[in-house]
Protein backbone atom coordinates (compact mmCIF):
# COMPACT_ATOMS: atom_id res chain seq x y z
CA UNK A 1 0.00 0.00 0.00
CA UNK A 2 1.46 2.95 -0.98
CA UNK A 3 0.90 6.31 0.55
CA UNK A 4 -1.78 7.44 -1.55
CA UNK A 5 -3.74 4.39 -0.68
CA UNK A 6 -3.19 4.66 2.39
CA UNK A 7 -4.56 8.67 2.90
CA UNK A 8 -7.52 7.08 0.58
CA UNK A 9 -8.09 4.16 2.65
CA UNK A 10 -7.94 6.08 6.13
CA UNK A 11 -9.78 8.94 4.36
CA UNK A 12 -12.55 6.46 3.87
CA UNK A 13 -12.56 4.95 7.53
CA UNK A 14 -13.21 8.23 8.54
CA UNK A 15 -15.89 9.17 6.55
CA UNK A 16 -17.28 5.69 7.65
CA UNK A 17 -17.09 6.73 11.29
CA UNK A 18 -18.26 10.24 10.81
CA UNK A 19 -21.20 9.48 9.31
CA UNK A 20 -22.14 6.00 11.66
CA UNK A 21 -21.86 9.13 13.90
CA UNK A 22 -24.15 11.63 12.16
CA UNK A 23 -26.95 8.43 11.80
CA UNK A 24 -26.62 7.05 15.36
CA UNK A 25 -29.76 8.91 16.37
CA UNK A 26 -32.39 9.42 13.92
CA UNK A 27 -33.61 12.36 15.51
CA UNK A 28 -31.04 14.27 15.29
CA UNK A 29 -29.31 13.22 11.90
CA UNK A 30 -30.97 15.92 9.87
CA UNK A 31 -28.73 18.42 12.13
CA UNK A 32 -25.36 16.63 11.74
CA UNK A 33 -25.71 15.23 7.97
CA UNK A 34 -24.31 19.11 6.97
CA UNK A 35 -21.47 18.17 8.75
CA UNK A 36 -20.76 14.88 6.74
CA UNK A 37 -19.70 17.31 3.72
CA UNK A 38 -15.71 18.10 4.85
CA UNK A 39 -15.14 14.07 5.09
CA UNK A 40 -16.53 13.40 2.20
CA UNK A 41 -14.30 16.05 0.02
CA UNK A 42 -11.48 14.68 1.59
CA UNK A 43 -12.33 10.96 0.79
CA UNK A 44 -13.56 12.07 -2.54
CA UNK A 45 -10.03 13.65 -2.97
CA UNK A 46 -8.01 10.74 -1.81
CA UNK A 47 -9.71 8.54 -3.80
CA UNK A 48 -8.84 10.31 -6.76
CA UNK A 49 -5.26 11.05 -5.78
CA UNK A 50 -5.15 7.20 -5.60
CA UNK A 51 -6.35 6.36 -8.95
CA UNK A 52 -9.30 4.58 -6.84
CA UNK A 53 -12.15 6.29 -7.97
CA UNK A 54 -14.63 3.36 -9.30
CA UNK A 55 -12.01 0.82 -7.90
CA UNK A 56 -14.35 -0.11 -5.10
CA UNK A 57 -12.40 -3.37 -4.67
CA UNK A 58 -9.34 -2.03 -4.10
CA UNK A 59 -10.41 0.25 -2.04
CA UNK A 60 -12.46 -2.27 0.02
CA UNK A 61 -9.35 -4.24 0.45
CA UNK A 62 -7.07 -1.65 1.42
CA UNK A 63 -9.37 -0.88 4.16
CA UNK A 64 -9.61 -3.83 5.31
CA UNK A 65 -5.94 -4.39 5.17
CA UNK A 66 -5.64 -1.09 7.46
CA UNK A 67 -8.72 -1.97 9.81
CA UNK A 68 -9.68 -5.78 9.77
CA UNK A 69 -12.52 -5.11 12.35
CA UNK A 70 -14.51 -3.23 9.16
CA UNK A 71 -14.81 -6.33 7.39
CA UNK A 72 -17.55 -7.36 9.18
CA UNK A 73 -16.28 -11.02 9.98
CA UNK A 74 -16.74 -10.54 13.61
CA UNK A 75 -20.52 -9.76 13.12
CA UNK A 76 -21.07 -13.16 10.76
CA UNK A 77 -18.86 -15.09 12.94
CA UNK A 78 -21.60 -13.81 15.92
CA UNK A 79 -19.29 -12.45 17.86
């Protein structure tokens, strides 16, 4: 992973967590989903910097490469 991929793939995570964030309370969502904008023009520009833009599998991989807890194995595995 070079570091492009790796701002891309972290710039992703992020976005991820920002907006599990902004939806964690449906009540309030409408007010945080403005805030949602700065991470995603940051992942939007990593991606692009990365040549990942429409490479969803890459990208998918790289993140799971950084953060193995995203690939959702622990939830199938019912843990």
């Amino acid at each position: 992973m070079d570091n492009d991929e790796l701002a891309a793939a972290q710039a992703y995570v992020r976005l991820l967590e920002a907006t599990r964030a902004a939806l964690a309370d449906p009540d309030d969502a409408p007010v945080y989903l403005p805030l949602l904008t700065s991470p995603m023009r940051e992942a939007d520009h990593a991606l692009r910097s990365a040549g990942l833009t429409g490479n969803e599998d890459r990208l998918f991989a790289l993140v799971r490469a950084l953060q193995p807890s995203l690939s959702g194995s622990d939830r199938q595995a019912g843990r």
